[in-house]
N, C-alpha and C. Protein backbone atom coordinates (compact mmCIF):
# COMPACT_ATOMS: atom_id res chain seq x y z
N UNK A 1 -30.61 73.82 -22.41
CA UNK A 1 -29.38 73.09 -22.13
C UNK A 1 -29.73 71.62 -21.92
N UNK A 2 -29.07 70.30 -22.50
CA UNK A 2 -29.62 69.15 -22.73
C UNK A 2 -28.79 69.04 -20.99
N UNK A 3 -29.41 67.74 -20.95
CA UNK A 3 -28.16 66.57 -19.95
C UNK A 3 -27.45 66.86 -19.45
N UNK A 4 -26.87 66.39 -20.81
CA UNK A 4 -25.27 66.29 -21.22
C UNK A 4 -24.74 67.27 -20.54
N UNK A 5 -25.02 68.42 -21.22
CA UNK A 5 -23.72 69.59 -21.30
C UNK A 5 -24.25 69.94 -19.75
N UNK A 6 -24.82 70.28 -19.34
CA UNK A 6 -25.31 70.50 -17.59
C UNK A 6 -24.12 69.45 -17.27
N UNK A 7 -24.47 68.33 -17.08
CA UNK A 7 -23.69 67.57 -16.33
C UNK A 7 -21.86 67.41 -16.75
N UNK A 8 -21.56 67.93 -17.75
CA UNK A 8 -20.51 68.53 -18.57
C UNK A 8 -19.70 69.47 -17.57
N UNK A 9 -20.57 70.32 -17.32
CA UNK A 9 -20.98 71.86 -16.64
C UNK A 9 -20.83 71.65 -15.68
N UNK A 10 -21.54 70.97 -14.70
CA UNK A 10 -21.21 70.12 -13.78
C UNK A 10 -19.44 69.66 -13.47
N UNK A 11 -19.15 69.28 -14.01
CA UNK A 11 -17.58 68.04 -13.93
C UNK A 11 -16.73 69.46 -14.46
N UNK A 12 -16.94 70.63 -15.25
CA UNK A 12 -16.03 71.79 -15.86
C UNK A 12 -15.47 72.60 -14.28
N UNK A 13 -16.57 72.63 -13.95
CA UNK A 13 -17.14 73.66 -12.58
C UNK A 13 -16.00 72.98 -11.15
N UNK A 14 -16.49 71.76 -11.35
CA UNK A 14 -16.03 71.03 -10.26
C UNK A 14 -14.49 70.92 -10.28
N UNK A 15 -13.92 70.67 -11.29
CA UNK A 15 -12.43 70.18 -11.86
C UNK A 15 -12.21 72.03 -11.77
N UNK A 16 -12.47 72.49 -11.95
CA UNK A 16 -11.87 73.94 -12.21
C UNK A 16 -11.68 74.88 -10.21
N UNK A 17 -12.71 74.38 -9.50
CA UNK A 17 -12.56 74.78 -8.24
C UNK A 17 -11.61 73.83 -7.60
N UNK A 18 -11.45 72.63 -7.80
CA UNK A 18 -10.41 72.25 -7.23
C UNK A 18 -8.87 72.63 -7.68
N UNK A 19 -8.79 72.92 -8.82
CA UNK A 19 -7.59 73.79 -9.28
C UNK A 19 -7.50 74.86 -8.53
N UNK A 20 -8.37 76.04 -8.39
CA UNK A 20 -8.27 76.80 -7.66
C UNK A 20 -8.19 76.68 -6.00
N UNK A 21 -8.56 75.94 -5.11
CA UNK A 21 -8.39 75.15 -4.16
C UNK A 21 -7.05 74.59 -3.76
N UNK A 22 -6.12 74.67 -5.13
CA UNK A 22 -4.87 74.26 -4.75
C UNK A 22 -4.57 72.58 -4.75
N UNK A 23 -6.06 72.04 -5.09
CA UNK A 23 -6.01 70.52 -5.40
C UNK A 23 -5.86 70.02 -6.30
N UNK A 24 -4.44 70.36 -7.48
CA UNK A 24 -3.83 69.95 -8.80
C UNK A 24 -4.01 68.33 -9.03
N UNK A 25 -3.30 67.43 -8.04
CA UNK A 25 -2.99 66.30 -8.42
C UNK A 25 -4.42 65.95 -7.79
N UNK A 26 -5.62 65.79 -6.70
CA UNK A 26 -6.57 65.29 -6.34
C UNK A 26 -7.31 64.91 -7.93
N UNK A 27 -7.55 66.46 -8.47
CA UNK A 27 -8.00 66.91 -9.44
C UNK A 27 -7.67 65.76 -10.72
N UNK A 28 -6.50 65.98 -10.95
CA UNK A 28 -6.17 65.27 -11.88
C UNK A 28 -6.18 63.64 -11.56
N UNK A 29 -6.27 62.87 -10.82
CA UNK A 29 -6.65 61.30 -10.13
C UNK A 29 -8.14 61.52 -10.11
N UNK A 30 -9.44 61.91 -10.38
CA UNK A 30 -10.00 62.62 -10.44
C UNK A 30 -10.84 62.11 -11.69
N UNK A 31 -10.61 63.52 -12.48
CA UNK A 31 -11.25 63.48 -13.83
C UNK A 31 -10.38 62.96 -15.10
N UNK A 32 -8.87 62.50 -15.29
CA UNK A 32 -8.21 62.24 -15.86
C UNK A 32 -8.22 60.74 -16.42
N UNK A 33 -8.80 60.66 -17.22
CA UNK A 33 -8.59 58.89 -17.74
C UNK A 33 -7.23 58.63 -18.28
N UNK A 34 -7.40 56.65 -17.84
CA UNK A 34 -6.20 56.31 -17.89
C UNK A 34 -5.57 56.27 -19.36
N UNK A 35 -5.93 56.61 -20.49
CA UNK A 35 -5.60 57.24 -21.86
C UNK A 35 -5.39 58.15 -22.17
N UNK A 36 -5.40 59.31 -21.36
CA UNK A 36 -5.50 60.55 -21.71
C UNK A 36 -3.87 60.89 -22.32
N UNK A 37 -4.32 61.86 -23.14
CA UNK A 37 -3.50 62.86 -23.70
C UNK A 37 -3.03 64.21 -23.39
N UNK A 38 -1.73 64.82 -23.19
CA UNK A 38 -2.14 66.21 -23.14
C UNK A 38 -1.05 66.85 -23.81
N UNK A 39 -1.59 68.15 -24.23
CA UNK A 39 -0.50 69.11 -25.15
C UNK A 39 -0.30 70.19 -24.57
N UNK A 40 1.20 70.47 -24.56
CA UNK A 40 1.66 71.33 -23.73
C UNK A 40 2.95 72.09 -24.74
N UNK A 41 1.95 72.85 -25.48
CA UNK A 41 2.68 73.28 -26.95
C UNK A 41 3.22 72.01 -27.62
N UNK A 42 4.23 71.72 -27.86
CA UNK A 42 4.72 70.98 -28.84
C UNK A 42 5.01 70.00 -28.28
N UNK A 43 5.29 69.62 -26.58
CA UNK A 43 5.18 68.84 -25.95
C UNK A 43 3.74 67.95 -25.70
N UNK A 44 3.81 66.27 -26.07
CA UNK A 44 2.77 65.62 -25.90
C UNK A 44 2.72 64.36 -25.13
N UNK A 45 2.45 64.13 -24.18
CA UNK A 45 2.18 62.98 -23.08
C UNK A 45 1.67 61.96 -23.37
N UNK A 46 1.24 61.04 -23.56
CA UNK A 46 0.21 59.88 -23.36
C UNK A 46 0.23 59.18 -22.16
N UNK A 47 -0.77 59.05 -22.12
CA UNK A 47 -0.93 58.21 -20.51
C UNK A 47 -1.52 59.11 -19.23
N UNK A 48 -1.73 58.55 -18.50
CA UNK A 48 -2.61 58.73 -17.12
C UNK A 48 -1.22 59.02 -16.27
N UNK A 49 -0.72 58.19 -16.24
CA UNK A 49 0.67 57.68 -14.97
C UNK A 49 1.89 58.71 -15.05
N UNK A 50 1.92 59.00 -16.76
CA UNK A 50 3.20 59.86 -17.20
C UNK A 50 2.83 61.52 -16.88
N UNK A 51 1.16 61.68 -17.29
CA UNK A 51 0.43 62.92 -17.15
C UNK A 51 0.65 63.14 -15.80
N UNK A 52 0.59 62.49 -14.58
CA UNK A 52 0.27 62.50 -13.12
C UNK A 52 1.69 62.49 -12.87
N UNK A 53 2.59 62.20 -13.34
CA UNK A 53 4.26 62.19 -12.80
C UNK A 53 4.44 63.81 -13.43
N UNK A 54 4.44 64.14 -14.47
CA UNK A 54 4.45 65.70 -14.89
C UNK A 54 4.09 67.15 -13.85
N UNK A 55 2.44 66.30 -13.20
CA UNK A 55 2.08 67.18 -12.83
C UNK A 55 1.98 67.58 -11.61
N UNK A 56 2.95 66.15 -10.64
CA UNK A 56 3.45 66.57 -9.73
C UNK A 56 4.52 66.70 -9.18
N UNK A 57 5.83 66.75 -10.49
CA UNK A 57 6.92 67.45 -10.22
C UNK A 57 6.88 69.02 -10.73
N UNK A 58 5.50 69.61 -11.56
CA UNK A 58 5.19 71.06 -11.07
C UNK A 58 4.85 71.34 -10.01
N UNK A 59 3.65 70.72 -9.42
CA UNK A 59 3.08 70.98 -7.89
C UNK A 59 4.20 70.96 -6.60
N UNK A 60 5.04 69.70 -6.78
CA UNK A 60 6.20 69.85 -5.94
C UNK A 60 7.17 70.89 -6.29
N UNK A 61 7.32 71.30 -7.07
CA UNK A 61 8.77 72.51 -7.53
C UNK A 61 8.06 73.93 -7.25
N UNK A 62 6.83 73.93 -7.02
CA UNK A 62 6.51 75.47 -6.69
C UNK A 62 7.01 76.13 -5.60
N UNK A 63 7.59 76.88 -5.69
CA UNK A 63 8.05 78.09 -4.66
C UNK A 63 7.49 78.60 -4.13
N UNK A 64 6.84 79.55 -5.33
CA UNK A 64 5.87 80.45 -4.91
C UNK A 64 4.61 80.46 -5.85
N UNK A 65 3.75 80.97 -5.33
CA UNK A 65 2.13 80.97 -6.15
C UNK A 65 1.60 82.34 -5.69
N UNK A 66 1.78 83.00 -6.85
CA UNK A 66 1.60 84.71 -6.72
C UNK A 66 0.09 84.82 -7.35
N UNK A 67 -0.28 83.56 -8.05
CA UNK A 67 -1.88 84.16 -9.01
C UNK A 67 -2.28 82.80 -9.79
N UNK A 68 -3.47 82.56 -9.03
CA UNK A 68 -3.95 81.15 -10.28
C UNK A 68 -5.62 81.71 -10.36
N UNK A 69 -5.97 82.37 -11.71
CA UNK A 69 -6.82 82.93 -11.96
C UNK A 69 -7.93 82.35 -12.56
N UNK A 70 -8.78 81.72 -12.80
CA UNK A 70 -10.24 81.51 -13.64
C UNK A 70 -10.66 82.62 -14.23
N UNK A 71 -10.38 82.79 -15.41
CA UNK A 71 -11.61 83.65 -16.20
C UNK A 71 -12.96 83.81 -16.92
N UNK A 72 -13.02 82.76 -17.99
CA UNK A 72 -13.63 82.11 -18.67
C UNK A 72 -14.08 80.87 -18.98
N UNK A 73 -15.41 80.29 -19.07
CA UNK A 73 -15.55 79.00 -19.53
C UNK A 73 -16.47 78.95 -20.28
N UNK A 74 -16.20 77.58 -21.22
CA UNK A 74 -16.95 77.40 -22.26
C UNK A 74 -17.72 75.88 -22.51
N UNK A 75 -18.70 75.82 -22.69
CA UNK A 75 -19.15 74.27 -22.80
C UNK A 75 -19.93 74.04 -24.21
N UNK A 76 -18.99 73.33 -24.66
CA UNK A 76 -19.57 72.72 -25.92
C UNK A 76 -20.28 71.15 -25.82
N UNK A 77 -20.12 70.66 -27.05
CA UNK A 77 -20.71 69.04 -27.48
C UNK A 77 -19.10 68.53 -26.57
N UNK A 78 -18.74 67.84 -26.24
CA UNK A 78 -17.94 66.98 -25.02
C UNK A 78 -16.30 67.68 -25.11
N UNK A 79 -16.56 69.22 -25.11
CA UNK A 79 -15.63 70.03 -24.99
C UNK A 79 -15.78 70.86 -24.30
N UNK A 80 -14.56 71.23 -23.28
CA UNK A 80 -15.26 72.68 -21.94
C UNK A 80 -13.49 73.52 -22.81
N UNK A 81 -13.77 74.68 -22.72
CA UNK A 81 -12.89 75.26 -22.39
C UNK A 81 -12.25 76.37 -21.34
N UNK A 82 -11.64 77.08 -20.91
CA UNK A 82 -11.38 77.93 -19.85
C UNK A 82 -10.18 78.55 -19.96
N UNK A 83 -9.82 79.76 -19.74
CA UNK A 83 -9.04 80.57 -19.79
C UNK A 83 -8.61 80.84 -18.50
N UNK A 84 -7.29 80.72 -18.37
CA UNK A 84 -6.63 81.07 -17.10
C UNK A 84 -5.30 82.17 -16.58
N UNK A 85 -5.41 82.57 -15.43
CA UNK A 85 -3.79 83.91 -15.56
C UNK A 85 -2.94 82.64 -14.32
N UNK A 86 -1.73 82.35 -14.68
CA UNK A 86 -0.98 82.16 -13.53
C UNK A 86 0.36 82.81 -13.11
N UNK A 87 0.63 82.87 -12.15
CA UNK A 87 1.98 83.70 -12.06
C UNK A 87 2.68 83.18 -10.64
N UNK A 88 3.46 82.33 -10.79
CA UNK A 88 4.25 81.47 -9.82
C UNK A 88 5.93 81.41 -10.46
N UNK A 89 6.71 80.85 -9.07
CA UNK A 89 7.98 80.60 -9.65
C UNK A 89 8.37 79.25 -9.04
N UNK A 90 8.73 78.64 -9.81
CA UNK A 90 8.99 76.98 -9.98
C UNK A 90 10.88 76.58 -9.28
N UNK A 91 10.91 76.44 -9.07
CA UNK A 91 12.30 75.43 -8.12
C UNK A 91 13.34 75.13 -9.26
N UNK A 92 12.31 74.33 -10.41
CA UNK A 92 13.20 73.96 -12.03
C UNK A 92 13.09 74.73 -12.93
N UNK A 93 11.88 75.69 -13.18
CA UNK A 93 11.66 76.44 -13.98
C UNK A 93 11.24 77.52 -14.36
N UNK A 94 11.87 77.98 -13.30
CA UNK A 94 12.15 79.50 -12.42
C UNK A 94 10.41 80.00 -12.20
N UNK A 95 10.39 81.75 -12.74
CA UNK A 95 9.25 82.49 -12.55
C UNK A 95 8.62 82.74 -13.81
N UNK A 96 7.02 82.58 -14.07
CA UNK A 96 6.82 82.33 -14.78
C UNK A 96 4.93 82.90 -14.80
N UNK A 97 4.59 83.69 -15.69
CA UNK A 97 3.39 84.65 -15.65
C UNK A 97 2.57 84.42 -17.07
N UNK A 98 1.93 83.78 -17.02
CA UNK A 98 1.33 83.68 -18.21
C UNK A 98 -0.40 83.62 -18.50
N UNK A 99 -0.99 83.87 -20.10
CA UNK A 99 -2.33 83.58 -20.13
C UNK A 99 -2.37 81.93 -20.81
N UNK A 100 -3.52 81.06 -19.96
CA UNK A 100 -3.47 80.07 -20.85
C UNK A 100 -4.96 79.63 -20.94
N UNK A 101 -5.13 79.07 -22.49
CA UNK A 101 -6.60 78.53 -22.41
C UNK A 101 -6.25 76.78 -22.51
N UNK A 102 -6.99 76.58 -21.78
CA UNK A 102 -7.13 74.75 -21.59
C UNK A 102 -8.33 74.38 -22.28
N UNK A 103 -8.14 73.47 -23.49
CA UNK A 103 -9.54 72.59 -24.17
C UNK A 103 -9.41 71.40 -23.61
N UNK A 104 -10.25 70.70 -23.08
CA UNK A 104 -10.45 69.69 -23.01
C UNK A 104 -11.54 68.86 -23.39
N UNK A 105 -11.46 67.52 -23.64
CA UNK A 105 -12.09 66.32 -24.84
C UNK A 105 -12.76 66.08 -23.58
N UNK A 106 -13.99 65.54 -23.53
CA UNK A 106 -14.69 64.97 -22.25
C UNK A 106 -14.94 63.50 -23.03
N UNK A 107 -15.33 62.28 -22.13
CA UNK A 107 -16.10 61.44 -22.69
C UNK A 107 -16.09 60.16 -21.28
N UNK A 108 -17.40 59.79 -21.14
CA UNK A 108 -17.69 59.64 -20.22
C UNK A 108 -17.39 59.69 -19.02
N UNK A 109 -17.93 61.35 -18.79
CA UNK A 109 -16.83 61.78 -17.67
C UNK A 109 -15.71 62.19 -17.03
N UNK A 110 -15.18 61.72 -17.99
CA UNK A 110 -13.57 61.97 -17.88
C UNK A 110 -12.81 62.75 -18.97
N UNK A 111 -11.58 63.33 -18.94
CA UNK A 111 -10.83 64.05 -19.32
C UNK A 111 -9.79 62.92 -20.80
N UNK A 112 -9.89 62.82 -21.74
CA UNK A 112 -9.25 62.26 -22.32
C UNK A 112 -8.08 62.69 -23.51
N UNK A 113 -8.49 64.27 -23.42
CA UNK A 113 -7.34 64.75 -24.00
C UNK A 113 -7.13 66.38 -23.40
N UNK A 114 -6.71 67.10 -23.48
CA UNK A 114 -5.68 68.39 -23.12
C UNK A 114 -5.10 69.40 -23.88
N UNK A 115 -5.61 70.23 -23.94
CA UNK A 115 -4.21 70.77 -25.12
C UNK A 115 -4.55 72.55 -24.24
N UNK A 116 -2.89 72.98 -24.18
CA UNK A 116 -3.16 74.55 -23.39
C UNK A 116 -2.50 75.32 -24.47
N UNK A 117 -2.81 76.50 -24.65
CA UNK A 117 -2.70 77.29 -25.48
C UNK A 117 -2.00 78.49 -24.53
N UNK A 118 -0.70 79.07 -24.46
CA UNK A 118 -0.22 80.02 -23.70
C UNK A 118 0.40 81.29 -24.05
N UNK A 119 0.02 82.11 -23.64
CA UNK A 119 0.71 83.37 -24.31
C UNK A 119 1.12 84.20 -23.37
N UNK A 120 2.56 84.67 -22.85
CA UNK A 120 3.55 84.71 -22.20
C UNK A 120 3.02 86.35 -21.99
């Protein structure tokens, strides 16, 4: 294992326990650069500021949090991926149980693009 991907491994590990920790927005102020991208099916963001307004009118609208699961991870050349179960119900967007895998673009350090893959 070079460096890189250790220290990759490193920042995958770290960003992924604070999700689980319940530290969404820390997380995301965090490892999120101010360019970043993210895809959220057909929905696409640009920006740091717009990504961080998104993601804490989910964190604020939660009700309830029945399951935020880690399954899998993967570390490539400046790509981690991870597979996740969540099952919460949202204030705006009711209850909601799903599998999702998250890719993310690394580059120096930081998170510069997103894309989740979900299957209901």
């Amino acid at each position: 294992m070079t460096t890189a991907t250790a220290t990759l491994e490193q920042l995958e590990s770290e960003l992924n326990q604070m999700i689980l920790d319940g530290k969404i927005l820390e997380a995301f102020r965090k490892f999120y650069a101010d360019e970043c991208t993210m895809w959220d099916g057909s929905d696409v963001i640009d920006g740091k500021e717009a990504n961080l307004e998104r993601e804490t009118m989910f964190v604020e609208g939660l009700t309830e949090l029945r399951a935020v699961e880690l399954h899998d991870v993967a570390i490539g050349d400046d790509v981690t991926m991870s597979t996740w179960h969540f099952d919460y119900t949202h204030g705006d967007w009711g209850t909601n149980t799903y599998d999702q895998v998250a890719v993310r673009k690394w580059k120096n350090g930081q998170i510069v693009e997103e894309r989740f893959y979900k299957e209901a």
